[in-house]
PDB file of N, CA and C in Angstrom:
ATOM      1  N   UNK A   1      12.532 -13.664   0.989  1.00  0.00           N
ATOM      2  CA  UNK A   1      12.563 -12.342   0.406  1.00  0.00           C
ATOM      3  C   UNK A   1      13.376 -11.441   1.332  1.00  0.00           C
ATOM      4  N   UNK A   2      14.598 -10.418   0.796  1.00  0.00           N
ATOM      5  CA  UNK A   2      15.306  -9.764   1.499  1.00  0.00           C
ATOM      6  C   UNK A   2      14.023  -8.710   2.078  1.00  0.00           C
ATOM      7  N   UNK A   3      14.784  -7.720   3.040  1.00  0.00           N
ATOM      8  CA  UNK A   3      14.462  -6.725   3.553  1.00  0.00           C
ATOM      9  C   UNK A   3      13.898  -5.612   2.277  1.00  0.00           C
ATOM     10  N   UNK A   4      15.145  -5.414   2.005  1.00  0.00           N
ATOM     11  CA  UNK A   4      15.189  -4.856   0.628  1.00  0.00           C
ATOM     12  C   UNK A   4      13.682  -4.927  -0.370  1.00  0.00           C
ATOM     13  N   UNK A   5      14.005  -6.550  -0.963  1.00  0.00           N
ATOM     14  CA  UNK A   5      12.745  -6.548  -1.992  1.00  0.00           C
ATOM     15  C   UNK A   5      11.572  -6.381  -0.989  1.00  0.00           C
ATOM     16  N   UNK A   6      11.465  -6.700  -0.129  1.00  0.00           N
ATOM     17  CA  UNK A   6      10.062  -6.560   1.290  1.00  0.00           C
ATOM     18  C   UNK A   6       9.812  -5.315   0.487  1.00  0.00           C
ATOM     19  N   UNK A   7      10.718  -3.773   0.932  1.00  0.00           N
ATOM     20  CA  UNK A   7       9.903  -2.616   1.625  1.00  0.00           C
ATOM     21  C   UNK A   7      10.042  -1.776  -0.258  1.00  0.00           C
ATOM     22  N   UNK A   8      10.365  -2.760  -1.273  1.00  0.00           N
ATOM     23  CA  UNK A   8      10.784  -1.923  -2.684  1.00  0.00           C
ATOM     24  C   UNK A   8       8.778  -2.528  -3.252  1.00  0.00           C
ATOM     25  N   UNK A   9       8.472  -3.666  -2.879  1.00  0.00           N
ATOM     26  CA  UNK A   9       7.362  -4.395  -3.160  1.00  0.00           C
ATOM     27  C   UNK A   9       6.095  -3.142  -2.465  1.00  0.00           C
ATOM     28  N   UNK A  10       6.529  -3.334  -1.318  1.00  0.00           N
ATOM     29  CA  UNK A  10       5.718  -2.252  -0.680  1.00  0.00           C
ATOM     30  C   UNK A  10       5.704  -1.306  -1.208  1.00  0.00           C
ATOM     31  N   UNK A  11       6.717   0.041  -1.482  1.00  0.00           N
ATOM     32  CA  UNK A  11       6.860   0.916  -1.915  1.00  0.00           C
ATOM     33  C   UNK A  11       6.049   0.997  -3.547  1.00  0.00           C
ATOM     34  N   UNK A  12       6.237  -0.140  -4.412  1.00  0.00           N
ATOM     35  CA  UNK A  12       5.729   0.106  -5.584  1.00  0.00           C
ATOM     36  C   UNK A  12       4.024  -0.012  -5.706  1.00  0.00           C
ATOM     37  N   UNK A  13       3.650  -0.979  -4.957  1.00  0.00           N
ATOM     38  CA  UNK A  13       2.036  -1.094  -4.282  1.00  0.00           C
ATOM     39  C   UNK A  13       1.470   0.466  -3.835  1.00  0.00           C
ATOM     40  N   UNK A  14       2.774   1.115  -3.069  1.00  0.00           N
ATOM     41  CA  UNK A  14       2.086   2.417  -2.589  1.00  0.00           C
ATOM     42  C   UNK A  14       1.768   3.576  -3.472  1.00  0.00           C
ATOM     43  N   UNK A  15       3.389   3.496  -4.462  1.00  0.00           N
ATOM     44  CA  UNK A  15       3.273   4.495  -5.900  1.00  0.00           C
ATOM     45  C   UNK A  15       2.076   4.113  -6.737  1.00  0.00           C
ATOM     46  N   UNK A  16       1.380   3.108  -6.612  1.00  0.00           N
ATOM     47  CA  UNK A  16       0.018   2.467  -7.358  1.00  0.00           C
ATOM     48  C   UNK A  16      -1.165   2.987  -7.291  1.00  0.00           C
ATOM     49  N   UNK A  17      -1.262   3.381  -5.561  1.00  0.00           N
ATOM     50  CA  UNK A  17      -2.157   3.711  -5.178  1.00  0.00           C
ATOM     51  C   UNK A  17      -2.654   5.251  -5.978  1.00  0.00           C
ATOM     52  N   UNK A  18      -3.860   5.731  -6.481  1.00  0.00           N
ATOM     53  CA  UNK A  18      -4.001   7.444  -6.923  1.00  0.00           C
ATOM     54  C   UNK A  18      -3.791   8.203  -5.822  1.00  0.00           C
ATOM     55  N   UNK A  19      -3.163   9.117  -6.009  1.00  0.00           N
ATOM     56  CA  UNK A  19      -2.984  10.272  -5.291  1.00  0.00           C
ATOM     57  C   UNK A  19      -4.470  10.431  -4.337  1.00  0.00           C
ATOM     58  N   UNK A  20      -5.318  10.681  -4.980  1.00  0.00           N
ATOM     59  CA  UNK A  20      -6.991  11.147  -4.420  1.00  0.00           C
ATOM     60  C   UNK A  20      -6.617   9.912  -3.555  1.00  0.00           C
ATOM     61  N   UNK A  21      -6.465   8.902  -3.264  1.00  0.00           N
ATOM     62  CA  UNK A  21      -6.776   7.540  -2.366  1.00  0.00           C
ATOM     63  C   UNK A  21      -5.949   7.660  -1.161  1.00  0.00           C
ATOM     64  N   UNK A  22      -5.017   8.304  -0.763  1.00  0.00           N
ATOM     65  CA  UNK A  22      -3.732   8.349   0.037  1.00  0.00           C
ATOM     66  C   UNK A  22      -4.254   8.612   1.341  1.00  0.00           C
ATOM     67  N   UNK A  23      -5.135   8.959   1.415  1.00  0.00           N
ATOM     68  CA  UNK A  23      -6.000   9.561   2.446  1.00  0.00           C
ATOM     69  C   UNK A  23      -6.709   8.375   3.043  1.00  0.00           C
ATOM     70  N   UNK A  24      -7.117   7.215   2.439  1.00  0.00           N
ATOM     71  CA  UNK A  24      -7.823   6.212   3.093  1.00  0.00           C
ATOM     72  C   UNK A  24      -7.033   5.663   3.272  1.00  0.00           C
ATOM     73  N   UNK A  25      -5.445   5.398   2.343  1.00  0.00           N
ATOM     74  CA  UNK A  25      -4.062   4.481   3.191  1.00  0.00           C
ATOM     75  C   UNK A  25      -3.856   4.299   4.658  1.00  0.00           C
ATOM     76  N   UNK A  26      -3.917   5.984   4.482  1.00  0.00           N
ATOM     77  CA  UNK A  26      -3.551   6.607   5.622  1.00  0.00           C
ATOM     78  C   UNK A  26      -4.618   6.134   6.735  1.00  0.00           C
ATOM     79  N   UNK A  27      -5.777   6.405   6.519  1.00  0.00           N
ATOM     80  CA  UNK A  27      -6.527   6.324   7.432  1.00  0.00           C
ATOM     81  C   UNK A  27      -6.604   4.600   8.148  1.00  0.00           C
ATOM     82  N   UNK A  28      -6.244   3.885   6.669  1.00  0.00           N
ATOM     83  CA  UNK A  28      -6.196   2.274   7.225  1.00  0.00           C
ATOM     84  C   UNK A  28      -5.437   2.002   8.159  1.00  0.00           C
ATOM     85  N   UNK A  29      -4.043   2.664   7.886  1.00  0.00           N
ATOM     86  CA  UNK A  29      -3.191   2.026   8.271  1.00  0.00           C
ATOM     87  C   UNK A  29      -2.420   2.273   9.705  1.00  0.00           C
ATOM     88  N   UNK A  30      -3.033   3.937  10.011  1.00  0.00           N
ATOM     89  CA  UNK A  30      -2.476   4.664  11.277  1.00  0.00           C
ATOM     90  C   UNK A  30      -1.396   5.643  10.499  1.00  0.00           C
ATOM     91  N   UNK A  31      -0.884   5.292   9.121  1.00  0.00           N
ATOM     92  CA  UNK A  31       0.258   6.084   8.919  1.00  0.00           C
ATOM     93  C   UNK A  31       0.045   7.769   8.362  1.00  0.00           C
ATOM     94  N   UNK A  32       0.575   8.371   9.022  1.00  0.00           N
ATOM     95  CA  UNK A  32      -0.145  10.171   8.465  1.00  0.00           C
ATOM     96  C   UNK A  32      -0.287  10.291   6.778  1.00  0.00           C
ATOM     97  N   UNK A  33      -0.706  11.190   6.680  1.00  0.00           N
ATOM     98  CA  UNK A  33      -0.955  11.496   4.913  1.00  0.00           C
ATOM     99  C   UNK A  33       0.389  12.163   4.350  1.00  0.00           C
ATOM    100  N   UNK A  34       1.280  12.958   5.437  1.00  0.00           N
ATOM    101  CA  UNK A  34       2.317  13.134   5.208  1.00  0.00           C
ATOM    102  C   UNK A  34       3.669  12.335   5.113  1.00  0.00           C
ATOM    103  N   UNK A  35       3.591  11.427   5.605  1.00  0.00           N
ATOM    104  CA  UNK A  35       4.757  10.423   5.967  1.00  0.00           C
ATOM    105  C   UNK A  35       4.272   9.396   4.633  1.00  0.00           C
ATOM    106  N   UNK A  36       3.225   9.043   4.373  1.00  0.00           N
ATOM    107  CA  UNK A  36       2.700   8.615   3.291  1.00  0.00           C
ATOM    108  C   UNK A  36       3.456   9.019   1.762  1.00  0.00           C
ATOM    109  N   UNK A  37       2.901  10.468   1.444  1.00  0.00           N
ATOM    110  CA  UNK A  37       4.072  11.353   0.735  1.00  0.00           C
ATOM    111  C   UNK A  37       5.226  11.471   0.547  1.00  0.00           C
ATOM    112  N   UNK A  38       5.765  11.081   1.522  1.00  0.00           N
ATOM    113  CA  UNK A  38       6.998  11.128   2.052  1.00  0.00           C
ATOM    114  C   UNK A  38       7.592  10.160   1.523  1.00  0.00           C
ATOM    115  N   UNK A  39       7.014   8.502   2.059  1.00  0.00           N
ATOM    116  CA  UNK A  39       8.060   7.509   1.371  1.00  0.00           C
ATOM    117  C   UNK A  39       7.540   7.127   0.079  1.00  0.00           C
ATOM    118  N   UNK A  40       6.242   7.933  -0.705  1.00  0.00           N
ATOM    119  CA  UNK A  40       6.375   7.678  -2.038  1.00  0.00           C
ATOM    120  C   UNK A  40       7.204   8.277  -2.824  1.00  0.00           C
ATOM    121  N   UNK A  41       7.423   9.494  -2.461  1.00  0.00           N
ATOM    122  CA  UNK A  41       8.308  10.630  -3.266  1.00  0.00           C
ATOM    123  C   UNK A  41       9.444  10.020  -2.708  1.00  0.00           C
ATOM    124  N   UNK A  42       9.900   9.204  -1.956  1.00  0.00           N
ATOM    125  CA  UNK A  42      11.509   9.293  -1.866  1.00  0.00           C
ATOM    126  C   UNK A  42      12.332  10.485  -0.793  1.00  0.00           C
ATOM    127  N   UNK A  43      11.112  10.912   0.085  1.00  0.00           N
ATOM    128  CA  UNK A  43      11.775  11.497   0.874  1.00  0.00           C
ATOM    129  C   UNK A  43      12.543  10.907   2.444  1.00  0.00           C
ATOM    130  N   UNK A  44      11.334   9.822   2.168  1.00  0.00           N
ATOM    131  CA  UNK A  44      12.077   9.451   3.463  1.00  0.00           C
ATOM    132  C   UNK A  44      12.593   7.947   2.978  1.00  0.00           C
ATOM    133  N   UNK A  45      14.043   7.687   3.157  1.00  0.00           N
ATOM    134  CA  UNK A  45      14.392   6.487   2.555  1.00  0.00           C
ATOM    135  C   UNK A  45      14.709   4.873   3.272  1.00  0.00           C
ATOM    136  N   UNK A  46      14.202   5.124   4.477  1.00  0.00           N
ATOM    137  CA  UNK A  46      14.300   4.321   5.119  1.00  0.00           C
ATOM    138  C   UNK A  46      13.101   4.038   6.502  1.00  0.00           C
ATOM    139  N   UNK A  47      11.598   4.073   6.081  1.00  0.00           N
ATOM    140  CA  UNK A  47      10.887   4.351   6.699  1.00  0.00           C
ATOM    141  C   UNK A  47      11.096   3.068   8.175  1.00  0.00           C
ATOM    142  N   UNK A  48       9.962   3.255   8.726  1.00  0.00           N
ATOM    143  CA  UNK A  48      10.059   2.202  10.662  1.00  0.00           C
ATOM    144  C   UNK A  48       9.560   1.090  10.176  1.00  0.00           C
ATOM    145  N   UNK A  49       9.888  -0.177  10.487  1.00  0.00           N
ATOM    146  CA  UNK A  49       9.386  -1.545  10.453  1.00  0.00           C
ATOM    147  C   UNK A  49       8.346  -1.515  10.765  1.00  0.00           C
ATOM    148  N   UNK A  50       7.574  -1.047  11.547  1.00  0.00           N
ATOM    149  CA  UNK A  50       6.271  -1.161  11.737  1.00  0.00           C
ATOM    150  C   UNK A  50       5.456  -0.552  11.020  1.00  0.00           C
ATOM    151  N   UNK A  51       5.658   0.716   9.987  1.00  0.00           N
ATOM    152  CA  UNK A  51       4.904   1.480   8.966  1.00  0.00           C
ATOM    153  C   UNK A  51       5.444   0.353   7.956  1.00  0.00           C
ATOM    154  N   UNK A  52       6.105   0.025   7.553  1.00  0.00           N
ATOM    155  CA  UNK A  52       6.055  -1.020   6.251  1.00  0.00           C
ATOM    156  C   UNK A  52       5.229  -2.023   6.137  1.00  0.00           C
ATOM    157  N   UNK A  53       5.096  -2.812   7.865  1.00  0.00           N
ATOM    158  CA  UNK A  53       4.532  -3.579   7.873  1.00  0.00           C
ATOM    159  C   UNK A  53       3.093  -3.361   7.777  1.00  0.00           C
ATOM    160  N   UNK A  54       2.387  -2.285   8.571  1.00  0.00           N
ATOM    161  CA  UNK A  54       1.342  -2.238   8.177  1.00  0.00           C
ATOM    162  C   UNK A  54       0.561  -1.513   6.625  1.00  0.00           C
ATOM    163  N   UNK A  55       1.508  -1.418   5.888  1.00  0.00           N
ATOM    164  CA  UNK A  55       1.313  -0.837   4.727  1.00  0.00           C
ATOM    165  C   UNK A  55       1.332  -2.238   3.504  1.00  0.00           C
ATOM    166  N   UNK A  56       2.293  -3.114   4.246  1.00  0.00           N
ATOM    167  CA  UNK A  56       1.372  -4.555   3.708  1.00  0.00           C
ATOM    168  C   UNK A  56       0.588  -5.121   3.986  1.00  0.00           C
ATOM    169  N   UNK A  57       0.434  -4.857   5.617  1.00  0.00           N
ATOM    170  CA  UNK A  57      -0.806  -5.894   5.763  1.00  0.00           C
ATOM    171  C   UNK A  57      -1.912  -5.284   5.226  1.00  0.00           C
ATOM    172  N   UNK A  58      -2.057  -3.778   5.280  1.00  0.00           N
ATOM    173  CA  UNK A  58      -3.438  -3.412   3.988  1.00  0.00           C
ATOM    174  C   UNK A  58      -3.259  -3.954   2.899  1.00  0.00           C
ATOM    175  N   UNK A  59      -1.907  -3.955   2.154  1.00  0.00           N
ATOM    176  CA  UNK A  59      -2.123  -3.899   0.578  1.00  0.00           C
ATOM    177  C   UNK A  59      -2.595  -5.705   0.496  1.00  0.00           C
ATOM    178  N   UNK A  60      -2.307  -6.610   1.138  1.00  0.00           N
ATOM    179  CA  UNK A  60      -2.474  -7.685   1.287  1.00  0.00           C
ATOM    180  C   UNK A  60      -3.860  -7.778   1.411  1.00  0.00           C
ATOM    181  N   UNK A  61      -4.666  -6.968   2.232  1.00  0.00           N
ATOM    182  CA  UNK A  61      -6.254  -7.496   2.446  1.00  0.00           C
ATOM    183  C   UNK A  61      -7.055  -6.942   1.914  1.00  0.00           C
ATOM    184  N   UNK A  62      -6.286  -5.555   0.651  1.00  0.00           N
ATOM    185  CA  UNK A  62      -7.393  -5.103  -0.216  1.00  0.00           C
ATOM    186  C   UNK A  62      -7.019  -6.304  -1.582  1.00  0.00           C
ATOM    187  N   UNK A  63      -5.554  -6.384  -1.880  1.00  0.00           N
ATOM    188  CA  UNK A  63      -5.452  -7.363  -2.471  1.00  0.00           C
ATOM    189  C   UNK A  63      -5.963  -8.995  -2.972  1.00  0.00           C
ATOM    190  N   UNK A  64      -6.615  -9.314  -1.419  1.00  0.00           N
ATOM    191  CA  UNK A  64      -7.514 -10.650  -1.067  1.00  0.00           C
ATOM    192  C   UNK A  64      -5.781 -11.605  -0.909  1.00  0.00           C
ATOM    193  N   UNK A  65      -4.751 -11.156  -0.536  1.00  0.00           N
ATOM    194  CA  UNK A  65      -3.920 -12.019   0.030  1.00  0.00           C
ATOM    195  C   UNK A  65      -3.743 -12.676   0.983  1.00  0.00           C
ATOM    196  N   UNK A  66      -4.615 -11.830   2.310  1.00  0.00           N
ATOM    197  CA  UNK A  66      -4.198 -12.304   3.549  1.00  0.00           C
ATOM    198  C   UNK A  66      -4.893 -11.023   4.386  1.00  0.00           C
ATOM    199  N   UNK A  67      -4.613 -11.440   5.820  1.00  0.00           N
ATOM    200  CA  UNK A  67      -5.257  -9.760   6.730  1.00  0.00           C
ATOM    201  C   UNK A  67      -6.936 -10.215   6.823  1.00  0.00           C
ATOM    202  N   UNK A  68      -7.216  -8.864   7.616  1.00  0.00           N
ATOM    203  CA  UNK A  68      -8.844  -9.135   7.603  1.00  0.00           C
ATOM    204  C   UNK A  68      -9.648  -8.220   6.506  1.00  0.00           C
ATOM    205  N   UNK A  69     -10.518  -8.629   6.433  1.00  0.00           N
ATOM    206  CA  UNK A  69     -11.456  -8.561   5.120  1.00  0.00           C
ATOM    207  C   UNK A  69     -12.063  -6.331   6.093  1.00  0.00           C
ATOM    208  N   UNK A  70     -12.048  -5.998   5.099  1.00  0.00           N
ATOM    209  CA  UNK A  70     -12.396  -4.349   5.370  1.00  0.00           C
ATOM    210  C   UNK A  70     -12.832  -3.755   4.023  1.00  0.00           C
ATOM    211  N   UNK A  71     -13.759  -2.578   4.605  1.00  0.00           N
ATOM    212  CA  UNK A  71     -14.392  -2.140   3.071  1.00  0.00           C
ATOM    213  C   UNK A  71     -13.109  -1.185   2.647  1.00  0.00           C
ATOM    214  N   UNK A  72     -12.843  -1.318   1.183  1.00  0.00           N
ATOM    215  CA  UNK A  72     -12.013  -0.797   0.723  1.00  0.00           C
ATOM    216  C   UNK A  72     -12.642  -0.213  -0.884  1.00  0.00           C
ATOM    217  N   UNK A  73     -12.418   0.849  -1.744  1.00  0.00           N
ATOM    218  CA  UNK A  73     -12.452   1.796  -2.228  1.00  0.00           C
ATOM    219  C   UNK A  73     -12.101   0.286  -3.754  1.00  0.00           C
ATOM    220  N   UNK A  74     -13.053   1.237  -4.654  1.00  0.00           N
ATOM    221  CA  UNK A  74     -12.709   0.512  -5.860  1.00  0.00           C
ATOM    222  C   UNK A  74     -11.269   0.541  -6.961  1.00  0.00           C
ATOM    223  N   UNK A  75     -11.005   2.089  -6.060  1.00  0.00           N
ATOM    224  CA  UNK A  75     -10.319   2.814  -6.667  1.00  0.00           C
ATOM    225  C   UNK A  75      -8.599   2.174  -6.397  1.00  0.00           C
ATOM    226  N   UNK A  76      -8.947   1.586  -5.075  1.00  0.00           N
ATOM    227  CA  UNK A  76      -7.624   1.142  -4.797  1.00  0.00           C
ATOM    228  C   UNK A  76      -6.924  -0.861  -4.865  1.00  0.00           C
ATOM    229  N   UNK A  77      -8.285  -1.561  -5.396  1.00  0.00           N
ATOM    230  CA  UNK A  77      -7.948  -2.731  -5.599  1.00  0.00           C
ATOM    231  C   UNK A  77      -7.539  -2.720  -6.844  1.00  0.00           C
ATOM    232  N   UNK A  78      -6.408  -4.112  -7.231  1.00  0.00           N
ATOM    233  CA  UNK A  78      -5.769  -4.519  -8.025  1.00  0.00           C
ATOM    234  C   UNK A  78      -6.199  -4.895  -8.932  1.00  0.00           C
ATOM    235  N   UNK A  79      -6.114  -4.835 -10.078  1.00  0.00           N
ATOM    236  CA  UNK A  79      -6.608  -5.531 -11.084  1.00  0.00           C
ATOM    237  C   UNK A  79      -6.598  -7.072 -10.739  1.00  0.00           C
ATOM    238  N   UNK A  80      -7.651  -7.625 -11.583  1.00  0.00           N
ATOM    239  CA  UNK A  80      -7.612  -9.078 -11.106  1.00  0.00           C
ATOM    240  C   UNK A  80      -6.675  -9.624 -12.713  1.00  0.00           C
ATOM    241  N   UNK A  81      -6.019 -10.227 -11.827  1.00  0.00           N
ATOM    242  CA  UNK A  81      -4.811 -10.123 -13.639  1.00  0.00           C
ATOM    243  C   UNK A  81      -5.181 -11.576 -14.222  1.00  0.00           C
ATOM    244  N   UNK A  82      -6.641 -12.742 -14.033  1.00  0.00           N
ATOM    245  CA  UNK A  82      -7.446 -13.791 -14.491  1.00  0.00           C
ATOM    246  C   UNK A  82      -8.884 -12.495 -16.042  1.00  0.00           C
ATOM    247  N   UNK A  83      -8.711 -11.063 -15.576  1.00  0.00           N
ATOM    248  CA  UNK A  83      -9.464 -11.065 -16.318  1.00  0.00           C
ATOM    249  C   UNK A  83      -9.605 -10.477 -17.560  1.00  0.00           C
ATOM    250  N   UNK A  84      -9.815 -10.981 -18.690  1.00  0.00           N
ATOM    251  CA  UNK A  84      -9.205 -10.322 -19.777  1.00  0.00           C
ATOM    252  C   UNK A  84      -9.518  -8.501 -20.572  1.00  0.00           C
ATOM    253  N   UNK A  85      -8.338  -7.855 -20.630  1.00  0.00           N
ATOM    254  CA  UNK A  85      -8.936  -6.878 -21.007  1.00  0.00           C
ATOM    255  C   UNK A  85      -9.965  -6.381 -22.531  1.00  0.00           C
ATOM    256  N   UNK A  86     -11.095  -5.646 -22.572  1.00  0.00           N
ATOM    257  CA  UNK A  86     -11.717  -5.962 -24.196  1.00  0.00           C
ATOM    258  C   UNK A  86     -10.716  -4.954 -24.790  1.00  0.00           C
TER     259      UNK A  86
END
């Protein structure tokens, strides 16, 4: 996977997240609530290797991909896409 699709994967995981939730991103991940804002809106277009990275390794361990297991918000896990909608 390029660089590219890496931090566009990331980025769309982050636009996912609700607004109200940005605050526990943040809090997971070390990254401010502003800089958060920032590379969802497209302000900042080229965020640090190390904020990308840890913005997967959360989305990965609320996901159940990988990372360590942490309490995480209902609000912010993935649909489980095995379960059918009624």
């Amino acid at each position: 996977m390029s660089e590219l699709q890496f931090f566009d994967r990331v980025l769309a995981r982050l636009r996912a997240v609700p607004y109200t939730d940005l605050q526990t991103v943040a809090d997971a991940t070390h990254v401010s609530l502003s800089n958060l804002r920032k590379i969802r809106y497209g302000e900042v277009k080229n965020p640090g290797v190390q904020t990308v990275q840890a913005l997967d390794d959360y989305f990965a361990r609320i996901d159940g991909t990988g990372g360590h297991p942490c309490p995480i918000p209902e609000s912010l896990r993935s649909p489980d896409p095995t379960v059918k909608k009624s």
